[in-house]
PDB file of N, CA and C in Angstrom:
ATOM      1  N   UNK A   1     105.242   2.937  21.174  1.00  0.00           N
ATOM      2  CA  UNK A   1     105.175   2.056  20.032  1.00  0.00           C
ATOM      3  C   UNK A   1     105.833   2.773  18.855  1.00  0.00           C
ATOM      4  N   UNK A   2     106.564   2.041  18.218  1.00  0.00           N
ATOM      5  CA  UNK A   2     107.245   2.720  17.167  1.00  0.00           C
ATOM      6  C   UNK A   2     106.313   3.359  15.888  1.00  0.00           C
ATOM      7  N   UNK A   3     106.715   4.449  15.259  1.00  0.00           N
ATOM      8  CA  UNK A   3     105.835   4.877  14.295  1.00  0.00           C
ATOM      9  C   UNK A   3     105.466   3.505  12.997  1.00  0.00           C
ATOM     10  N   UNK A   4     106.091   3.259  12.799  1.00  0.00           N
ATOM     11  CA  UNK A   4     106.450   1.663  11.524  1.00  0.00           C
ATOM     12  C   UNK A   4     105.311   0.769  12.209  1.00  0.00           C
ATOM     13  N   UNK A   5     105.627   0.424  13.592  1.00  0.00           N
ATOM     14  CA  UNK A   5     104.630  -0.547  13.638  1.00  0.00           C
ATOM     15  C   UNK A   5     102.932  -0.236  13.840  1.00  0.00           C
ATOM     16  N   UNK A   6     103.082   1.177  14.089  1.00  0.00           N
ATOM     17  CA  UNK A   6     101.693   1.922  14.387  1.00  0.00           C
ATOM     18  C   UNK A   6     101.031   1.835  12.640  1.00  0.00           C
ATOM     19  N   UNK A   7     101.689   2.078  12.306  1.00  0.00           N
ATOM     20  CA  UNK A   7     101.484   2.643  10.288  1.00  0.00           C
ATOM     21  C   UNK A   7     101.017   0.593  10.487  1.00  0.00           C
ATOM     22  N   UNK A   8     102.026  -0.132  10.413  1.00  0.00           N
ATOM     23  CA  UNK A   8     101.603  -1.601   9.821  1.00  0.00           C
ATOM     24  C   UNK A   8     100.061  -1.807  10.395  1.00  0.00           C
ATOM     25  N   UNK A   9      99.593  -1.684  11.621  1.00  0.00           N
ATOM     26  CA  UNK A   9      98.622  -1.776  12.365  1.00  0.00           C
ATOM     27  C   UNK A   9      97.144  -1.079  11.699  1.00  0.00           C
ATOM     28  N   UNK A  10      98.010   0.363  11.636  1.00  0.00           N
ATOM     29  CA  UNK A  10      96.715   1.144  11.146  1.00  0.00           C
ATOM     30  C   UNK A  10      96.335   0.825   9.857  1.00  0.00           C
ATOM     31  N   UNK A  11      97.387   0.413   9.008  1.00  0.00           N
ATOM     32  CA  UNK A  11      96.426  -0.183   7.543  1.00  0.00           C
ATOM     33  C   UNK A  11      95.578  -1.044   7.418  1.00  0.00           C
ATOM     34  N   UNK A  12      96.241  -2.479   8.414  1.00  0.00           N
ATOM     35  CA  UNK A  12      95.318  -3.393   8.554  1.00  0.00           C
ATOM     36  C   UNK A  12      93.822  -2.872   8.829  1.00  0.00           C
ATOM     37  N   UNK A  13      94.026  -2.225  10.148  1.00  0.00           N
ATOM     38  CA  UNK A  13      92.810  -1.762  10.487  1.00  0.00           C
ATOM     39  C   UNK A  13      92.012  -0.780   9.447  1.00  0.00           C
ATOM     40  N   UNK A  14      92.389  -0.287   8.911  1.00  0.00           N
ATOM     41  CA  UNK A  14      91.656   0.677   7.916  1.00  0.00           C
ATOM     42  C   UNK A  14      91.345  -0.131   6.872  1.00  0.00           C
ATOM     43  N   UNK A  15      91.687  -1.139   6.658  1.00  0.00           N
ATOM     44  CA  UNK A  15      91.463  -2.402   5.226  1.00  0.00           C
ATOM     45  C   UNK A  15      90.197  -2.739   6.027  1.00  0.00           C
ATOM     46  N   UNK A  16      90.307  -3.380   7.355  1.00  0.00           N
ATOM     47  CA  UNK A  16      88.984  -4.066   7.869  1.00  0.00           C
ATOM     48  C   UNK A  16      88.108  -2.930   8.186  1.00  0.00           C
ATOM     49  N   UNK A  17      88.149  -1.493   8.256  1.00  0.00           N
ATOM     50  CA  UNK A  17      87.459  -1.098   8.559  1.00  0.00           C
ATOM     51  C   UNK A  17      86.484  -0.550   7.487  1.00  0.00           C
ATOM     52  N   UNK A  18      87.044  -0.467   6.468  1.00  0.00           N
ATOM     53  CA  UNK A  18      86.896  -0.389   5.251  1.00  0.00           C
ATOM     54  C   UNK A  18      85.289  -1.364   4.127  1.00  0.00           C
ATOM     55  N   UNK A  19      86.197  -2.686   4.728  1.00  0.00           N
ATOM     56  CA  UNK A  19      84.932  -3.715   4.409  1.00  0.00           C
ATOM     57  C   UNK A  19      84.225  -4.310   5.216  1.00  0.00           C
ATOM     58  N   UNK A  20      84.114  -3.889   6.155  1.00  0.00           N
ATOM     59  CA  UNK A  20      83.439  -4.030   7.363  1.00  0.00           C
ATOM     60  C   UNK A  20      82.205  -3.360   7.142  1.00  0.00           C
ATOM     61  N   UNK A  21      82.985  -2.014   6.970  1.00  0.00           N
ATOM     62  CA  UNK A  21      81.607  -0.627   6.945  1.00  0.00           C
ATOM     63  C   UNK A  21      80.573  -0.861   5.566  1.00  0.00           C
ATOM     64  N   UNK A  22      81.548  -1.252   4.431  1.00  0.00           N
ATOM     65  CA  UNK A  22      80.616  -1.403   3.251  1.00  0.00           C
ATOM     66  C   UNK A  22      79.476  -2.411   3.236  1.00  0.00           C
ATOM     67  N   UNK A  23      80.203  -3.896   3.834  1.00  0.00           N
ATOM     68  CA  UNK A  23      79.522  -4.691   4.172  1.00  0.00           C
ATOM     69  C   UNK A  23      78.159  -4.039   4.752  1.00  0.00           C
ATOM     70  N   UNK A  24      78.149  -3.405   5.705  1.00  0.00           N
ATOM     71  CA  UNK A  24      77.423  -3.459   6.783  1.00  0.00           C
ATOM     72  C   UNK A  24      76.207  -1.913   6.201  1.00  0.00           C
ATOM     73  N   UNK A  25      76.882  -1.430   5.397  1.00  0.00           N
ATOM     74  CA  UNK A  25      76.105  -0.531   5.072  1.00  0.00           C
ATOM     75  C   UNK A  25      75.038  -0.661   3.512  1.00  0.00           C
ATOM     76  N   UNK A  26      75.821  -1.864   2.949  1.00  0.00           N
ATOM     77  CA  UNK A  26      75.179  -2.667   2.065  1.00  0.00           C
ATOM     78  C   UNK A  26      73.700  -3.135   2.439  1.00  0.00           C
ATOM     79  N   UNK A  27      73.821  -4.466   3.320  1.00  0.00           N
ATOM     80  CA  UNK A  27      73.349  -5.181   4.623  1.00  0.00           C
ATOM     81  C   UNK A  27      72.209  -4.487   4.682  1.00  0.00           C
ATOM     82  N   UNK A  28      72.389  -2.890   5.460  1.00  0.00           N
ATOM     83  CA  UNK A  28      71.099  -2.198   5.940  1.00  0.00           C
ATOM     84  C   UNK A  28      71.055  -1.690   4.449  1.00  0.00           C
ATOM     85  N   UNK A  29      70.667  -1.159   3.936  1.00  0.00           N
ATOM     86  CA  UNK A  29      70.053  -0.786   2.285  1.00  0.00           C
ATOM     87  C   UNK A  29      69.757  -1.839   1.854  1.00  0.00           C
ATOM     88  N   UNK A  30      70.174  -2.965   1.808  1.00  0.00           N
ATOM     89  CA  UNK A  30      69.258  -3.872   1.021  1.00  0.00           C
ATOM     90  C   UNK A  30      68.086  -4.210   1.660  1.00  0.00           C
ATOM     91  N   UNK A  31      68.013  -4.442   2.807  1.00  0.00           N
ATOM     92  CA  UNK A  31      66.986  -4.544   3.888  1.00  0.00           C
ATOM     93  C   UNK A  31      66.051  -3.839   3.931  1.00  0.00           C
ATOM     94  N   UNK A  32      66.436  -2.670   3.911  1.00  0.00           N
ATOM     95  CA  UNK A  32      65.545  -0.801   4.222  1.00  0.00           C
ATOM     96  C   UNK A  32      65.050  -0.263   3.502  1.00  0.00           C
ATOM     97  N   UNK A  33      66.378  -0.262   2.083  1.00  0.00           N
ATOM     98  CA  UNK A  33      65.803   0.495   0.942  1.00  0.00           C
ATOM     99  C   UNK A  33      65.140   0.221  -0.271  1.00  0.00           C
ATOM    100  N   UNK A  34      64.890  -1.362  -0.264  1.00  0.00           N
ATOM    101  CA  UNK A  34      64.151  -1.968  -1.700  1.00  0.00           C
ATOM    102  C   UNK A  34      63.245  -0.793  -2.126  1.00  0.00           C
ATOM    103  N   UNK A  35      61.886  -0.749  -1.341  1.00  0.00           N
ATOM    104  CA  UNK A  35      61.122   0.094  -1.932  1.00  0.00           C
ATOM    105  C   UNK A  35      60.901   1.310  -1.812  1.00  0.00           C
ATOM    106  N   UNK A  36      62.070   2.557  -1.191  1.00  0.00           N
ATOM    107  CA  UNK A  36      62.068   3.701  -1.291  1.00  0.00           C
ATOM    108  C   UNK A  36      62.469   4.323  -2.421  1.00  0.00           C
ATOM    109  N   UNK A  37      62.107   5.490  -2.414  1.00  0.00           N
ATOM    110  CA  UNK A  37      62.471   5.970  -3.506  1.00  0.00           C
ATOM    111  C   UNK A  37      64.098   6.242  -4.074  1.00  0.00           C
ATOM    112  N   UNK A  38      64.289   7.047  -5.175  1.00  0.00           N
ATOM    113  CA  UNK A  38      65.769   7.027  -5.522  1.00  0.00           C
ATOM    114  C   UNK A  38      66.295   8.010  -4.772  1.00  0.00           C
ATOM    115  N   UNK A  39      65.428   9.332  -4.174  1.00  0.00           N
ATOM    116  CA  UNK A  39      66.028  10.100  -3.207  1.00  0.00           C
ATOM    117  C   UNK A  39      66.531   9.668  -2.457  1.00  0.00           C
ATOM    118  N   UNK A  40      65.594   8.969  -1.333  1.00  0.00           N
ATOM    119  CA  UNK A  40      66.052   8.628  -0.328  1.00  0.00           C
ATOM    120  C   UNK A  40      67.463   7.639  -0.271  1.00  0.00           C
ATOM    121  N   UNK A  41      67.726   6.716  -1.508  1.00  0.00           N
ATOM    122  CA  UNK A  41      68.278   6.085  -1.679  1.00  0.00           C
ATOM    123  C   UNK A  41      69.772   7.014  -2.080  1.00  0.00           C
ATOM    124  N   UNK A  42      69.698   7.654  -2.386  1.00  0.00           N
ATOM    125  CA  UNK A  42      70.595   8.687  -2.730  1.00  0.00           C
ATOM    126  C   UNK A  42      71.053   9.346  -1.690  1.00  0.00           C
ATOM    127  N   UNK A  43      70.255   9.789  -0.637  1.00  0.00           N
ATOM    128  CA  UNK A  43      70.726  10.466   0.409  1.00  0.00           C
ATOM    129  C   UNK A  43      71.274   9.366   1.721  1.00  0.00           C
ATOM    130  N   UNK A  44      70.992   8.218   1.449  1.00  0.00           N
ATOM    131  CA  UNK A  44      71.058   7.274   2.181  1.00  0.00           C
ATOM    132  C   UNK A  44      73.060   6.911   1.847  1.00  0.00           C
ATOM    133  N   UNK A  45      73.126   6.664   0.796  1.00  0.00           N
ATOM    134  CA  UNK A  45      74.264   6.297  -0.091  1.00  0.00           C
ATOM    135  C   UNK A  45      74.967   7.660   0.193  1.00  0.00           C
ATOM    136  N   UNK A  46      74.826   8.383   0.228  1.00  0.00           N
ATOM    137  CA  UNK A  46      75.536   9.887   0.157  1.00  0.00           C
ATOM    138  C   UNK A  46      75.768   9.829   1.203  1.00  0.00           C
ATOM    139  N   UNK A  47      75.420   9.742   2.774  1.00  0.00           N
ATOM    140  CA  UNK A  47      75.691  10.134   4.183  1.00  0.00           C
ATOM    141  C   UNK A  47      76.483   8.576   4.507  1.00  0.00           C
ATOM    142  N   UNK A  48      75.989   7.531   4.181  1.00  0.00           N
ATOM    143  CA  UNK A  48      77.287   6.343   4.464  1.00  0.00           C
ATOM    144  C   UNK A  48      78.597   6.501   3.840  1.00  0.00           C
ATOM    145  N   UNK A  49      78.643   7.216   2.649  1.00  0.00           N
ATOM    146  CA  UNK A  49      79.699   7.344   1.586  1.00  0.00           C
ATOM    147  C   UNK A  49      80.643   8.082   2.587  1.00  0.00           C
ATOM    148  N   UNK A  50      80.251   9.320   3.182  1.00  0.00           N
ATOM    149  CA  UNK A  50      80.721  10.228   3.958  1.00  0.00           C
ATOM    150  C   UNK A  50      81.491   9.697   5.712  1.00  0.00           C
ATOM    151  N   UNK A  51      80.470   8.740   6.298  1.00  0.00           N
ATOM    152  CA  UNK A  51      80.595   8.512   7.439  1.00  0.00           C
ATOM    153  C   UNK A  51      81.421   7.639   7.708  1.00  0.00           C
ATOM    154  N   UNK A  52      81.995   6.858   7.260  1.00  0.00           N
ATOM    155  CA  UNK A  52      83.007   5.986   7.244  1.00  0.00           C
ATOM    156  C   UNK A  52      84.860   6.947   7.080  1.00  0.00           C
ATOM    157  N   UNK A  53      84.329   8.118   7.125  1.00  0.00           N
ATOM    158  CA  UNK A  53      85.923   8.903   7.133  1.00  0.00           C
ATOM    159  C   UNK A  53      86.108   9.198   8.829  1.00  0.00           C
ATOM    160  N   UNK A  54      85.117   9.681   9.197  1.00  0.00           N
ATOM    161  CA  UNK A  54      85.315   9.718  10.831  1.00  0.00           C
ATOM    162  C   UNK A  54      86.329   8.843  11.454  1.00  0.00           C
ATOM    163  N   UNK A  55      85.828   7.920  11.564  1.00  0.00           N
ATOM    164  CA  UNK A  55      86.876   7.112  12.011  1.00  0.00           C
ATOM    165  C   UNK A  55      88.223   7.061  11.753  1.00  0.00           C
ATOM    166  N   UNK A  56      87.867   6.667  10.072  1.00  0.00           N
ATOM    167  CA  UNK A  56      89.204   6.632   9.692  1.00  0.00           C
ATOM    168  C   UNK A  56      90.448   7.734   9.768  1.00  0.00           C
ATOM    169  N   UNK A  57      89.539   8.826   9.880  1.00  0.00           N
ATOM    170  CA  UNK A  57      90.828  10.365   9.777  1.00  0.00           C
ATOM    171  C   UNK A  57      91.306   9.733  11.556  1.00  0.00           C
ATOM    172  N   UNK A  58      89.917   9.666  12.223  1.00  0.00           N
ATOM    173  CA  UNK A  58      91.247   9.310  13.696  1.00  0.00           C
ATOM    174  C   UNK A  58      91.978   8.250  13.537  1.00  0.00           C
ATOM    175  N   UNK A  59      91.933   7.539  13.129  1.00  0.00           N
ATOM    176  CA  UNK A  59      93.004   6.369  12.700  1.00  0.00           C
ATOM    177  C   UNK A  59      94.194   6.434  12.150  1.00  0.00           C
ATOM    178  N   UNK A  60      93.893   6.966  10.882  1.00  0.00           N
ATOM    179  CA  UNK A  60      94.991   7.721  10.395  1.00  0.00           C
ATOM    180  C   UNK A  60      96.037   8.717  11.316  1.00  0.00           C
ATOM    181  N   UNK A  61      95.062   9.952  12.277  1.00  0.00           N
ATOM    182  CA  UNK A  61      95.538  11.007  13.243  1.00  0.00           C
ATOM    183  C   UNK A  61      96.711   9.894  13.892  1.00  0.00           C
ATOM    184  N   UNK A  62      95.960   8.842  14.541  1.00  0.00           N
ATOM    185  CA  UNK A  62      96.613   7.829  15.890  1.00  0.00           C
ATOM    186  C   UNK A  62      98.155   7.428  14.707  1.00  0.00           C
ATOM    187  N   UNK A  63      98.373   6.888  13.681  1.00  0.00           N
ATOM    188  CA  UNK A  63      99.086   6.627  13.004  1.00  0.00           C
ATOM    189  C   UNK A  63     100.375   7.116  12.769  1.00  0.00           C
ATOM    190  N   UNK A  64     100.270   8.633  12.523  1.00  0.00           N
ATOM    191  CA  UNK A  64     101.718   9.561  12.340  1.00  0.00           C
ATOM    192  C   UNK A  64     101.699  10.288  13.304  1.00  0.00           C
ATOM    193  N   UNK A  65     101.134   9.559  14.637  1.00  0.00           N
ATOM    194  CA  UNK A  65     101.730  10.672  15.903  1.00  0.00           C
ATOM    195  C   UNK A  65     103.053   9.700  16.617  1.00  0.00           C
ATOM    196  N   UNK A  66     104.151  10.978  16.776  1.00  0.00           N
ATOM    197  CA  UNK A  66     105.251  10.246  16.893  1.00  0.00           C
ATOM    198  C   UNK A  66     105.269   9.580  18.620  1.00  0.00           C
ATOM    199  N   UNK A  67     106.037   8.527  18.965  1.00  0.00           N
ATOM    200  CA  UNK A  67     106.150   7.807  20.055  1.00  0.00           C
ATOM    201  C   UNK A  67     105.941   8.586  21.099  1.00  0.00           C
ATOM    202  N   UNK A  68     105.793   8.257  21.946  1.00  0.00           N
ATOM    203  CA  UNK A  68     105.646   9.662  23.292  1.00  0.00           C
ATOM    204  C   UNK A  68     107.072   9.024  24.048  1.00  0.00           C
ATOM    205  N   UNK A  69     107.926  10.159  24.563  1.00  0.00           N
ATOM    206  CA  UNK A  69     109.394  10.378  25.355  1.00  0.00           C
ATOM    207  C   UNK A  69     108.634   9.896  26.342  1.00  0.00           C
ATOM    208  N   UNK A  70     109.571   9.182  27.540  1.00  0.00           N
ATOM    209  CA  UNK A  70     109.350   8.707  28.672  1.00  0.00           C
ATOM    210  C   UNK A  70     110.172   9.855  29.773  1.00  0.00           C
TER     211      UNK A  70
END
């Protein structure tokens, strides 16, 4: 697959993956965290803030790796 069309692909995907994750990490905190405290709420917000790069660095990785020779 050409690098250009890998890059067009991977943005899309990193846009949806993007508001997908917020969505979804919204979703559970509003649910979970009404009545905890601000710690927890803090550490909660702090480790989703973080976990949503996983992916994306492999996404990104899959992105600027050049075509494979046949």
């Amino acid at each position: 697959m050409p690098v250009r069309l890998k890059k067009l692909i991977g943005t899309f995907l990193l846009v949806v993956l993007i508001a997908v994750y917020a969505l979804l990490a919204t979703i559970i905190a509003v649910a979970h965290l009404g009545q905890s405290s601000v710690w927890v709420q803090l550490a909660y917000f702090f480790f989703t803030g973080f976990l949503w790069i996983l992916p994306a660095m492999y996404l990104l990785w899959w992105m600027v790796q050049p075509p494979k020779t046949r």
